[in-house]
N, C-alpha and C. Protein backbone atom coordinates (compact mmCIF):
# COMPACT_ATOMS: atom_id res chain seq x y z
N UNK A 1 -4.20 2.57 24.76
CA UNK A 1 -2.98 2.95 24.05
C UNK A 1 -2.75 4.45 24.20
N UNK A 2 -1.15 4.83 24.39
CA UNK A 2 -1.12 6.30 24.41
C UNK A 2 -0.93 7.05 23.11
N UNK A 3 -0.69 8.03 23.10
CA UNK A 3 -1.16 8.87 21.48
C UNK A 3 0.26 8.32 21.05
N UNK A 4 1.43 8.16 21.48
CA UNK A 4 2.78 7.57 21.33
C UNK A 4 2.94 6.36 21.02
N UNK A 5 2.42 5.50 21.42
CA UNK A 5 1.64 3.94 20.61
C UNK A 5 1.24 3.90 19.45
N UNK A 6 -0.04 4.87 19.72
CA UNK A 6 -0.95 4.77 18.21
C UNK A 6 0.19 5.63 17.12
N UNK A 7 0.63 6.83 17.17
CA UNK A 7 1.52 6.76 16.56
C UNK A 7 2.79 6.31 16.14
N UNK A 8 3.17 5.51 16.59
CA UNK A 8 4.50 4.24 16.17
C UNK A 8 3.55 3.45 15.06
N UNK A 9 2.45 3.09 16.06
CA UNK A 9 1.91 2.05 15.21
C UNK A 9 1.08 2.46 13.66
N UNK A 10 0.97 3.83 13.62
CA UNK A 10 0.32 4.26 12.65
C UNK A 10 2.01 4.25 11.74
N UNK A 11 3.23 4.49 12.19
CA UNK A 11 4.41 4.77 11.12
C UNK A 11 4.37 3.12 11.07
N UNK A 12 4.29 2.43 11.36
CA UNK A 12 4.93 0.88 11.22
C UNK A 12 3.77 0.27 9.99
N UNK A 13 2.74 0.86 10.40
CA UNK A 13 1.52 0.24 9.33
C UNK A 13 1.93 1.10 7.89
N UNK A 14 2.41 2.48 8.03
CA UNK A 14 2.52 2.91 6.90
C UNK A 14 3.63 3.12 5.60
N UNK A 15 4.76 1.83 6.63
CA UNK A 15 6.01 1.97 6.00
C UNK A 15 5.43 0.96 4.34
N UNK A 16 4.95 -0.09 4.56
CA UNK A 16 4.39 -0.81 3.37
C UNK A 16 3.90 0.23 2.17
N UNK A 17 3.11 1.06 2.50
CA UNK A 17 2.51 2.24 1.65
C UNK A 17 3.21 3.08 1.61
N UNK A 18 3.75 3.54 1.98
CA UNK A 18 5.93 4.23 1.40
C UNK A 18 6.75 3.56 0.12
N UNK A 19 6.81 2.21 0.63
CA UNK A 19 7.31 1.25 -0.35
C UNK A 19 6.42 1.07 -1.39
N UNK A 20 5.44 0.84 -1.35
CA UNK A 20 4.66 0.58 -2.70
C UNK A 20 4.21 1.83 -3.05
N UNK A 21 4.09 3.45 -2.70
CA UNK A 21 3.64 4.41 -3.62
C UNK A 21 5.19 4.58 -4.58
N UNK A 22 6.38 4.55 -3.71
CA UNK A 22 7.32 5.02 -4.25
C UNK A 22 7.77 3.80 -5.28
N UNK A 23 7.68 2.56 -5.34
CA UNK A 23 7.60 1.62 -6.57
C UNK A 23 7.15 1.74 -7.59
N UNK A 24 5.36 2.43 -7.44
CA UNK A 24 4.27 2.91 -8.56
C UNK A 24 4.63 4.28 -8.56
N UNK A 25 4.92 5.03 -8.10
CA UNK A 25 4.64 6.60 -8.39
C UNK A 25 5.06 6.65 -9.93
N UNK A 26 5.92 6.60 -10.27
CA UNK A 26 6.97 6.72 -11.61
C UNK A 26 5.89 6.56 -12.90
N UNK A 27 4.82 5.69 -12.74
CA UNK A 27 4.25 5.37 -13.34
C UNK A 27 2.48 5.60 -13.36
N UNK A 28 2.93 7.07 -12.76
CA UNK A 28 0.90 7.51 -12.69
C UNK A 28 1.62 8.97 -13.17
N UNK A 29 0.41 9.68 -13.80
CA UNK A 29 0.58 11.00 -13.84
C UNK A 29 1.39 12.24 -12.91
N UNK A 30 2.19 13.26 -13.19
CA UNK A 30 2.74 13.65 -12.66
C UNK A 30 1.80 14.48 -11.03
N UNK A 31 0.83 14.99 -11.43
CA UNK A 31 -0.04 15.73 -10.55
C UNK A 31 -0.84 14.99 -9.81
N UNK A 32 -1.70 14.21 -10.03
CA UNK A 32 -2.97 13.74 -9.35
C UNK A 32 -2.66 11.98 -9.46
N UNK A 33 -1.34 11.33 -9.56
CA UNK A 33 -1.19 10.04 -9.53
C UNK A 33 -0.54 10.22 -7.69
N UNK A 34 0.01 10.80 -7.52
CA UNK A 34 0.23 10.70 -5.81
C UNK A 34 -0.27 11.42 -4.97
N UNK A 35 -1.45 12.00 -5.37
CA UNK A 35 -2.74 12.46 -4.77
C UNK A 35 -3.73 11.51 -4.64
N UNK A 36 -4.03 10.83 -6.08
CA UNK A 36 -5.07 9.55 -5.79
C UNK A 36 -4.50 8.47 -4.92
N UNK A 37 -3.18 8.30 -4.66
CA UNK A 37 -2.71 7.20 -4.16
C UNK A 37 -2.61 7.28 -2.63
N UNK A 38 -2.23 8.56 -2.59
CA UNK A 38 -2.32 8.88 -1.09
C UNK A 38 -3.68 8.64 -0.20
N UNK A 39 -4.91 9.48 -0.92
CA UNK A 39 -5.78 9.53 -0.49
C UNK A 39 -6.39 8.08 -0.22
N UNK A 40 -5.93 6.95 -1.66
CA UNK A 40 -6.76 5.67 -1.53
C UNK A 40 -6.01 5.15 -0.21
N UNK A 41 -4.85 5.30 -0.31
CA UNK A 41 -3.97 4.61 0.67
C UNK A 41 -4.70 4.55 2.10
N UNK A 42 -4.73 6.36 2.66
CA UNK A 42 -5.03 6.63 3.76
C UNK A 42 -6.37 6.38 4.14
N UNK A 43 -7.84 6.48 3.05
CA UNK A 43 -9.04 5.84 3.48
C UNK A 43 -8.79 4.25 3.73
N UNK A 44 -7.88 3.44 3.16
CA UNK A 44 -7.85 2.13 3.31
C UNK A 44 -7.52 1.61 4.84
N UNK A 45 -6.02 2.09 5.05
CA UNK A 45 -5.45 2.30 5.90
C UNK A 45 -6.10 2.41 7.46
N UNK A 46 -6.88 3.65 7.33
CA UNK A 46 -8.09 4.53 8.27
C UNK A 46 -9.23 3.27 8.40
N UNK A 47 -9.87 3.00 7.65
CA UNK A 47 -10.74 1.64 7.41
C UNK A 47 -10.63 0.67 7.62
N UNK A 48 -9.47 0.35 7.23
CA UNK A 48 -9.39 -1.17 8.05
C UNK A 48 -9.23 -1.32 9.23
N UNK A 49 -8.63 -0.78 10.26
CA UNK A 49 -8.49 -0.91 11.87
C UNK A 49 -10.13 -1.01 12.20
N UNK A 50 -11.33 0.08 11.63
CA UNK A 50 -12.51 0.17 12.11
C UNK A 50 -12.97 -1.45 11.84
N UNK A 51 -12.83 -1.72 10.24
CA UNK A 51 -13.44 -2.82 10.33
C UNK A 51 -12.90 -3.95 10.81
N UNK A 52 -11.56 -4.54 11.25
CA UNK A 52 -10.78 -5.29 11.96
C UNK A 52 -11.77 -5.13 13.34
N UNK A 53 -11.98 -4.24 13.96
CA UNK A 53 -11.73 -3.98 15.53
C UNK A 53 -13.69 -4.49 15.33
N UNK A 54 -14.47 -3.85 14.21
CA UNK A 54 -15.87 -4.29 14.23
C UNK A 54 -16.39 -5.83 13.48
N UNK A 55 -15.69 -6.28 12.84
CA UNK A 55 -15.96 -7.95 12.50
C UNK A 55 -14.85 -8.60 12.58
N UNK A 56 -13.23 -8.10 12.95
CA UNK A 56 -12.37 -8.95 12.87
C UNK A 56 -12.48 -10.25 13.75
N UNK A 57 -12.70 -10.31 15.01
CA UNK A 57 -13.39 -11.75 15.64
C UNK A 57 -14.13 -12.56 15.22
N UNK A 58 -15.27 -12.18 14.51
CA UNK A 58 -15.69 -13.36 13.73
C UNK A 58 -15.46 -13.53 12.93
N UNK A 59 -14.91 -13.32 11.92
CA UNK A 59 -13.66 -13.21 10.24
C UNK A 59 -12.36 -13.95 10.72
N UNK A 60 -11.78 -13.78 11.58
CA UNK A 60 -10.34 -13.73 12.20
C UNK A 60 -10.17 -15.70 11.41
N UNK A 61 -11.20 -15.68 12.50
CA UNK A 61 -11.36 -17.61 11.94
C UNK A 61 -11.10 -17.91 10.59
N UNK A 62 -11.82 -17.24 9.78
CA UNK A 62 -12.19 -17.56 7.90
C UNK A 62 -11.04 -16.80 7.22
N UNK A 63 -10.69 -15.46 7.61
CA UNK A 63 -9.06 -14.95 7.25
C UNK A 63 -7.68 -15.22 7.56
N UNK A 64 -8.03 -15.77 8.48
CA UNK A 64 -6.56 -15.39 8.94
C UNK A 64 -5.30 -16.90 7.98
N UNK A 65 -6.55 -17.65 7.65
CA UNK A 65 -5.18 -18.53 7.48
C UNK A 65 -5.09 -18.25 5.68
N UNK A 66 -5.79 -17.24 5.08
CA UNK A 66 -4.93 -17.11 3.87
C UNK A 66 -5.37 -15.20 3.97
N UNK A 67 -4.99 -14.74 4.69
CA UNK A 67 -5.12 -13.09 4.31
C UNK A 67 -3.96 -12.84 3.36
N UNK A 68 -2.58 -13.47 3.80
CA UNK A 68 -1.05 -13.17 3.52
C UNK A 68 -0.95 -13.52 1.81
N UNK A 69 -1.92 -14.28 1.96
CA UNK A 69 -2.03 -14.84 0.88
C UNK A 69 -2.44 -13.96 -0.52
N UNK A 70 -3.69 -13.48 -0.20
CA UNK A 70 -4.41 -12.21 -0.80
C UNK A 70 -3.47 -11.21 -0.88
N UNK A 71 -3.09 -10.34 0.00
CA UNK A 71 -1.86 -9.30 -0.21
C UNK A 71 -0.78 -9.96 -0.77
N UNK A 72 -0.49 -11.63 -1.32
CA UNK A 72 0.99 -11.57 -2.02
C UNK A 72 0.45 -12.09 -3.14
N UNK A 73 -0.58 -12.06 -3.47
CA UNK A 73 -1.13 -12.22 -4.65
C UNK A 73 -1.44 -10.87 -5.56
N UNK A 74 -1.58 -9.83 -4.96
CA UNK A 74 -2.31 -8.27 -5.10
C UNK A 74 -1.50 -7.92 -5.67
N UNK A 75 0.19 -8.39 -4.71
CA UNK A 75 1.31 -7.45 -5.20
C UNK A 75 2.25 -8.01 -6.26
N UNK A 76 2.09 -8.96 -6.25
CA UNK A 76 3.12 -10.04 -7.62
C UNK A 76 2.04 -9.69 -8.68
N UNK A 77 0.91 -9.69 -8.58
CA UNK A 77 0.35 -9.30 -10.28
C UNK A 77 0.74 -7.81 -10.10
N UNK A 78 0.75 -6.99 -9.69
CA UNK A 78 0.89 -5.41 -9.91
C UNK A 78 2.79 -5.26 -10.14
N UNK A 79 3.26 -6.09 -9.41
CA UNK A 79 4.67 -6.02 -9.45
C UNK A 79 5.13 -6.22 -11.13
N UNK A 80 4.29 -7.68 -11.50
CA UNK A 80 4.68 -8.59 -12.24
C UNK A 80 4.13 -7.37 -13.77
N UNK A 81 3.50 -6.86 -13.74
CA UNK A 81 2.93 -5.69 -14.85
C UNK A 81 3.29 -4.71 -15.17
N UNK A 82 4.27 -4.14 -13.78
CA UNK A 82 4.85 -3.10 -13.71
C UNK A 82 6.11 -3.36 -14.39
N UNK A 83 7.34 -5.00 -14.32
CA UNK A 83 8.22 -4.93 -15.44
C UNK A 83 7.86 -5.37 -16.57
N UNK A 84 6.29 -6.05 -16.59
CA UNK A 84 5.84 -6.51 -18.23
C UNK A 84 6.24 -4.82 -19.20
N UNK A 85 5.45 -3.93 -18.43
CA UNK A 85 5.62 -2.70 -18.64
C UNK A 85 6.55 -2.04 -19.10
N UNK A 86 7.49 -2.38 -18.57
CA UNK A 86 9.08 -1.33 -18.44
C UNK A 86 9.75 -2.39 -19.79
N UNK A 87 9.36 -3.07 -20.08
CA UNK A 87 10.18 -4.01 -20.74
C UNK A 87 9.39 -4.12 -22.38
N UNK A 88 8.23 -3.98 -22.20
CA UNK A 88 7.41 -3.95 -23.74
C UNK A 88 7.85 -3.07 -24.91
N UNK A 89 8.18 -3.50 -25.49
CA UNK A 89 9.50 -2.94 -26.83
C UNK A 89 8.06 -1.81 -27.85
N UNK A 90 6.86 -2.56 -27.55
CA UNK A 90 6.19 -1.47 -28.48
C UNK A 90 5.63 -0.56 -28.18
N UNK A 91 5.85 -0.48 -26.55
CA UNK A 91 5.15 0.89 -25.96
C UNK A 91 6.15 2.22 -26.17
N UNK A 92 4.88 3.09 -26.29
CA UNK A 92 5.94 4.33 -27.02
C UNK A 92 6.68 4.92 -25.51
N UNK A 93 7.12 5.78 -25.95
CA UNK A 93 8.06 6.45 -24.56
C UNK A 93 6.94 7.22 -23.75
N UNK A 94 6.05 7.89 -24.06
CA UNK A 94 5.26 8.57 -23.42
C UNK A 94 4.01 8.62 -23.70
N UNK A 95 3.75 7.01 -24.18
CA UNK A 95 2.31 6.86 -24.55
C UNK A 95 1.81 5.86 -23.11
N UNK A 96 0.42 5.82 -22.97
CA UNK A 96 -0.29 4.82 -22.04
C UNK A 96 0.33 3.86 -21.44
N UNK A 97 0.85 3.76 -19.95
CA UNK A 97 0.95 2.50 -19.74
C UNK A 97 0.26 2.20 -19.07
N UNK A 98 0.94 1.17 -17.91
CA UNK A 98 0.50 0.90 -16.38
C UNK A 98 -0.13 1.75 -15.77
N UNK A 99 -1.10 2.70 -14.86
CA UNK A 99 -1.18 3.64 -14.12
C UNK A 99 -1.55 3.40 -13.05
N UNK A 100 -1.23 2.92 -11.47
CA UNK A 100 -1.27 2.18 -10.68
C UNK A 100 -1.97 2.99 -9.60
N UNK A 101 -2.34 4.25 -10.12
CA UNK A 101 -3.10 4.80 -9.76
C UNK A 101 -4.79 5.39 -10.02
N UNK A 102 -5.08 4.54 -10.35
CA UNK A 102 -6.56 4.28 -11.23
C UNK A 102 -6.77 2.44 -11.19
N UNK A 103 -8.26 2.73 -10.78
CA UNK A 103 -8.74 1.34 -11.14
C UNK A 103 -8.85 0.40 -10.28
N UNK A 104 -8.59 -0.80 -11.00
CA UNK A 104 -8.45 -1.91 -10.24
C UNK A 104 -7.56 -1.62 -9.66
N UNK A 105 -6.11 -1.49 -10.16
CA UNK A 105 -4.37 -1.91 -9.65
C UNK A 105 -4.67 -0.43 -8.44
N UNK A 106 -5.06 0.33 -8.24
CA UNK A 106 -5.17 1.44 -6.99
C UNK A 106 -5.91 0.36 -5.97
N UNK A 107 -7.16 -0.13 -6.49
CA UNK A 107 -7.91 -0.45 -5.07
C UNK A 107 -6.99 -1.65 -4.79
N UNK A 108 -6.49 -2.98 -5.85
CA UNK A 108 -5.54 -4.05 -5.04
C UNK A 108 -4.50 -3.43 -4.49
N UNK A 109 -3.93 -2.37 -4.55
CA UNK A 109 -2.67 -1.79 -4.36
C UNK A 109 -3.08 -1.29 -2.62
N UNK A 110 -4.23 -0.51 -2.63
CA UNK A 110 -4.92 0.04 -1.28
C UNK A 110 -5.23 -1.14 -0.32
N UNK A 111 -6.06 -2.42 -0.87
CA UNK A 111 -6.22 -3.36 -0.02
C UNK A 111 -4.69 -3.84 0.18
N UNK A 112 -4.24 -4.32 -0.54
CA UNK A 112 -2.61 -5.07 0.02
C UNK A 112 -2.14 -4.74 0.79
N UNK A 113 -2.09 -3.41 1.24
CA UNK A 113 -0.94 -2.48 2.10
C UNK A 113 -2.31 -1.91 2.86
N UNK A 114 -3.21 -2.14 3.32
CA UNK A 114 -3.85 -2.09 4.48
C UNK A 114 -4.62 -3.40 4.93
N UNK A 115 -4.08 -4.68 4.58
CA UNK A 115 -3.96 -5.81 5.41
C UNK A 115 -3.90 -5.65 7.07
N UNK A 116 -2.81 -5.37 7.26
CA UNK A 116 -1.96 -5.92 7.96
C UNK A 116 -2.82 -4.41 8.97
N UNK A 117 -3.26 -3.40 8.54
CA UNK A 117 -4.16 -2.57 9.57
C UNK A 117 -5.70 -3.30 9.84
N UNK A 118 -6.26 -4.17 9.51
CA UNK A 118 -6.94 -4.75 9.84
C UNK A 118 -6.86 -5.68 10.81
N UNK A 119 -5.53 -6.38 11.19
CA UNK A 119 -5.02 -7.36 12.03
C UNK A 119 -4.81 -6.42 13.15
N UNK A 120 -4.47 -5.07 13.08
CA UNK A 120 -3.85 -4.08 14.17
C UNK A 120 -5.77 -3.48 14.79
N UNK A 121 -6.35 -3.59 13.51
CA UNK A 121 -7.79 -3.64 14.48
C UNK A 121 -8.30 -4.36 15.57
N UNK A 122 -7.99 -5.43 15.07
CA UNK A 122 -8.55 -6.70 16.00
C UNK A 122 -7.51 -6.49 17.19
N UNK A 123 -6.37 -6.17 17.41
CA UNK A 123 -5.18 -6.11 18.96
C UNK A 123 -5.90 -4.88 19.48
N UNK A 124 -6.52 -3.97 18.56
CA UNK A 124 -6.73 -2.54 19.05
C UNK A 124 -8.13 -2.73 20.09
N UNK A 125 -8.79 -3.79 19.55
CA UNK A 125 -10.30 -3.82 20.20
C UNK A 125 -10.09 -4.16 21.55
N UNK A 126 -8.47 -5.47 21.47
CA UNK A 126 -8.90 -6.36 22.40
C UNK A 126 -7.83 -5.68 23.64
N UNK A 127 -7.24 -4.74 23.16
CA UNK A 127 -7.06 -3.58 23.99
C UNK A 127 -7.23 -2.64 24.55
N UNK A 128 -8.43 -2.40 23.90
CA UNK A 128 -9.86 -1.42 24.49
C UNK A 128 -8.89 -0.15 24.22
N UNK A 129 -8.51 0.29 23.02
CA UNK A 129 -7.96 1.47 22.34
C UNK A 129 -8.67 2.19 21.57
N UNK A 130 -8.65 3.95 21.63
CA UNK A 130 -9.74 4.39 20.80
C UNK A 130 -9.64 4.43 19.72
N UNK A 131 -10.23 3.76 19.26
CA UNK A 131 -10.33 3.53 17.73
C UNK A 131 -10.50 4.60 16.91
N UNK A 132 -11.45 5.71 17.68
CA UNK A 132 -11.90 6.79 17.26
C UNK A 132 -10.44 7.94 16.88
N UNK A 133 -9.61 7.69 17.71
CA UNK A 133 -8.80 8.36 17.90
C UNK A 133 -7.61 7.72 16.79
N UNK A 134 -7.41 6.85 16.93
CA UNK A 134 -6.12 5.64 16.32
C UNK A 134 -6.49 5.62 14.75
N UNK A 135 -7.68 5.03 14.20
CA UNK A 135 -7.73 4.70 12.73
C UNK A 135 -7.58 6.65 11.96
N UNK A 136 -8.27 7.65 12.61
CA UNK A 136 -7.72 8.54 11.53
C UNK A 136 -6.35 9.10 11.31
N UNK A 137 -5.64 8.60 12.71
CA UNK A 137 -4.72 8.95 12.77
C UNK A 137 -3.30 8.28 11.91
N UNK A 138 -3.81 6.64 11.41
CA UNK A 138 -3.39 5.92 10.80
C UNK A 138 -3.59 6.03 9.24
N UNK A 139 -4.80 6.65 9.13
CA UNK A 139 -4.94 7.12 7.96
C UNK A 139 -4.38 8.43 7.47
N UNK A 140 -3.77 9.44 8.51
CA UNK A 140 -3.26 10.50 7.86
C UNK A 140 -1.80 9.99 7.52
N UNK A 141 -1.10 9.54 8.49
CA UNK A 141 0.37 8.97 8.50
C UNK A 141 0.24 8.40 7.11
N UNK A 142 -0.22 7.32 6.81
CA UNK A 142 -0.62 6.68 5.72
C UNK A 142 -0.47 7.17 4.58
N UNK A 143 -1.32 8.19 4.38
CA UNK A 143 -1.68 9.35 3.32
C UNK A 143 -0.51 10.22 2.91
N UNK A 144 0.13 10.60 4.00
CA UNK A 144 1.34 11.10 4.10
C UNK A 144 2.27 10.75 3.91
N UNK A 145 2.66 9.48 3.86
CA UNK A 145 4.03 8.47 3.47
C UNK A 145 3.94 8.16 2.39
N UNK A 146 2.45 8.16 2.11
CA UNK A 146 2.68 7.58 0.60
C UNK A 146 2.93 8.40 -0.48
N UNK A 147 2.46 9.68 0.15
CA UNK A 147 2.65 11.59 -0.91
C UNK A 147 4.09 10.99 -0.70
N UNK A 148 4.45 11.21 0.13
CA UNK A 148 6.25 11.43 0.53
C UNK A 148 7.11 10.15 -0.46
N UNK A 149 6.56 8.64 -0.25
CA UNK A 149 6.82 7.63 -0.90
C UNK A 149 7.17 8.26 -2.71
N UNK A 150 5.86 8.60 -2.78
CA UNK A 150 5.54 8.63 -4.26
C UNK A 150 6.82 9.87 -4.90
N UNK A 151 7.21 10.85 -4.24
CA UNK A 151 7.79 11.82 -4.52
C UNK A 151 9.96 10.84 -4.82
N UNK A 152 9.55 10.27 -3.53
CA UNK A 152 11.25 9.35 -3.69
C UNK A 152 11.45 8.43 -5.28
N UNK A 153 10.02 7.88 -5.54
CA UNK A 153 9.73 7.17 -6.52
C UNK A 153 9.97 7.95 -7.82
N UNK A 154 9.24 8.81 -7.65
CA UNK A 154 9.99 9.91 -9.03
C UNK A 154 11.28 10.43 -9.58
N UNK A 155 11.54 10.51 -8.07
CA UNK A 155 13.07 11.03 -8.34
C UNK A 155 14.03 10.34 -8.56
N UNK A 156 13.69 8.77 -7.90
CA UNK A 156 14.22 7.69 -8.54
C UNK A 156 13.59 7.82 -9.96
N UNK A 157 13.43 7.69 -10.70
CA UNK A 157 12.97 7.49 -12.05
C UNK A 157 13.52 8.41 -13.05
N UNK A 158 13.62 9.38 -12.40
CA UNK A 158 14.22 10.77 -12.75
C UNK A 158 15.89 10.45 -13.81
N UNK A 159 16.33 9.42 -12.42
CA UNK A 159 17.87 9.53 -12.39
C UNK A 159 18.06 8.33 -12.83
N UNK A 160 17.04 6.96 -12.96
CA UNK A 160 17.36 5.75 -13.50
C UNK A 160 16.74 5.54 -15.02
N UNK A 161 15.98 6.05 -14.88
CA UNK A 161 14.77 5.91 -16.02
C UNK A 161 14.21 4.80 -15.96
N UNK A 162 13.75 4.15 -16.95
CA UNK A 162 12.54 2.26 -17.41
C UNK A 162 13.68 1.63 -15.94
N UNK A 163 15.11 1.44 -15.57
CA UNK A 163 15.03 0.62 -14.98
C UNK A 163 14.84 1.08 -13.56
N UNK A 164 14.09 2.44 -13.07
CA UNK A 164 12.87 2.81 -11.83
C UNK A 164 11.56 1.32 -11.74
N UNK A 165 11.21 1.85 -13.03
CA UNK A 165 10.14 0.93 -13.04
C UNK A 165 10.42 -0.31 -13.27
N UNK A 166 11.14 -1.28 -13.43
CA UNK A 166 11.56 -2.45 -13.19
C UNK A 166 12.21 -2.97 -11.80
N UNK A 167 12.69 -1.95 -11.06
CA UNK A 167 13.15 -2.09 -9.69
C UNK A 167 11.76 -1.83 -8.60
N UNK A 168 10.74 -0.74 -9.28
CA UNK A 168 9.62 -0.92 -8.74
C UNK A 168 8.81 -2.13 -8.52
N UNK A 169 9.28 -2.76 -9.79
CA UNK A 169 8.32 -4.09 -9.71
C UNK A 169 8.94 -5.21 -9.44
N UNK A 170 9.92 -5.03 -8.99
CA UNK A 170 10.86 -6.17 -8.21
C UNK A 170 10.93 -5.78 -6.88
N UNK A 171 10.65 -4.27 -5.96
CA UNK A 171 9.76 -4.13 -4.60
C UNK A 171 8.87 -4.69 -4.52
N UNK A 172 7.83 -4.56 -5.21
CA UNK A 172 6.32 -5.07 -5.09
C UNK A 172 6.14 -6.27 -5.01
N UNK A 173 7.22 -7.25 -6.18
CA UNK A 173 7.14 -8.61 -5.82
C UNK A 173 7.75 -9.24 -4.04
N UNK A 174 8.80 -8.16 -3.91
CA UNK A 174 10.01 -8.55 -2.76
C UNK A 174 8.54 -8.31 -1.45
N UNK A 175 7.98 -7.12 -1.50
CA UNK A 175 6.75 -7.04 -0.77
C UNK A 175 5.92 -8.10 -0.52
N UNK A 176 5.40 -8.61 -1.41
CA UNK A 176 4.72 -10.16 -1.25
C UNK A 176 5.32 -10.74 -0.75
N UNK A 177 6.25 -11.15 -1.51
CA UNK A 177 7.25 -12.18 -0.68
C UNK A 177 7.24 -12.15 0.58
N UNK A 178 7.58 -11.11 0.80
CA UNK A 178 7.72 -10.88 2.47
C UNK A 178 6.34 -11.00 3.53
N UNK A 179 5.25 -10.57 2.48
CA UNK A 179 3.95 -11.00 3.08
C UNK A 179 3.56 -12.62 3.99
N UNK A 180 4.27 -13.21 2.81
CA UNK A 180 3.85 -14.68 3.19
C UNK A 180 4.79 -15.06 4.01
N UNK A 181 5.99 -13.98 5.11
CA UNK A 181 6.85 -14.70 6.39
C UNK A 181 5.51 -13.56 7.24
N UNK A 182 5.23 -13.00 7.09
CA UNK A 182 4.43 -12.41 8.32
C UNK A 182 3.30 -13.71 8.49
């Protein structure tokens, strides 16, 4: 692959993690919620091509016929919490909610949206592409879309308010959804 490949293919893997930081951003801390997200994003991202390209052949068999499955499961509960959220009459205005950046809902949020770079491992192997070269490079793009994601997400929120975060979580579901035509 040429560095022009791997980079298309690093923006195409990282448009998912665009869409889902900027869905959640609204709803993590102002400073270090699209810092943690970025970073989880882009180690995920970065990681999965290695491990795709190093066990995806023998996995390929046992995953492949419900992976889609797992990522539209990840994202309808995180979706589905995010308008439980926006909609709960006793949460205060600026007390605790959702934070989709911590925890569990970060690492399902990180695996969901680096699926589909695990599948780009396994084409990458059987293309004899440097991996060495390709997964960090997928992981910075990554990292980077999702800072950038998370920043659109705010500013949406900014200008909509609670219904940011209800349109967030009607992406996240629309995301799944869309999981299970890939």
């Amino acid at each position: 692959m040429t560095y022009f490949e791997i980079a298309a293919l690093a923006l195409a893997l990282a448009i998912d993690a665009f869409s889902v930081a900027a869905s959640a951003a609204p709803n993590t801390p102002r400073k270090w919620g699209p810092l943690r997200m970025a970073a989880s994003f882009g180690v995920f991202q970065a990681g999965m091509p290695l491990l795709g390209a190093l066990v995806g052949a023998y996995l390929l068999t046992y995953v492949k016929a419900y992976d889609h499955w797992v990522a539209f499961g990840l994202l309808e509960v995180v979706g589905g919490r995010m308008i439980y959220e926006a909609f709960r009459s006793e949460r205060e205005e600026d007390g605790p909610g959702l934070d989709p950046s911590r925890g569990w809902t970060l690492l399902s949020l990180s695996v969901a949206t680096s699926i589909d770079a695990f599948g780009a491992g396994m084409g990458m192997r059987m293309v004899r592409a440097n991996l060495w070269v390709a997964s960090p490079t997928i992981g910075v793009v990554a990292a980077v879309l999702t800072y950038v994601g998370a920043g659109v997400g705010r500013t949406a929120k900014r200008r909509l308010g609670r219904k940011a975060e209800v349109l967030g979580g009607v992406v996240l579901i629309a995301l799944g959804i869309k999981m299970l035509q890939i």
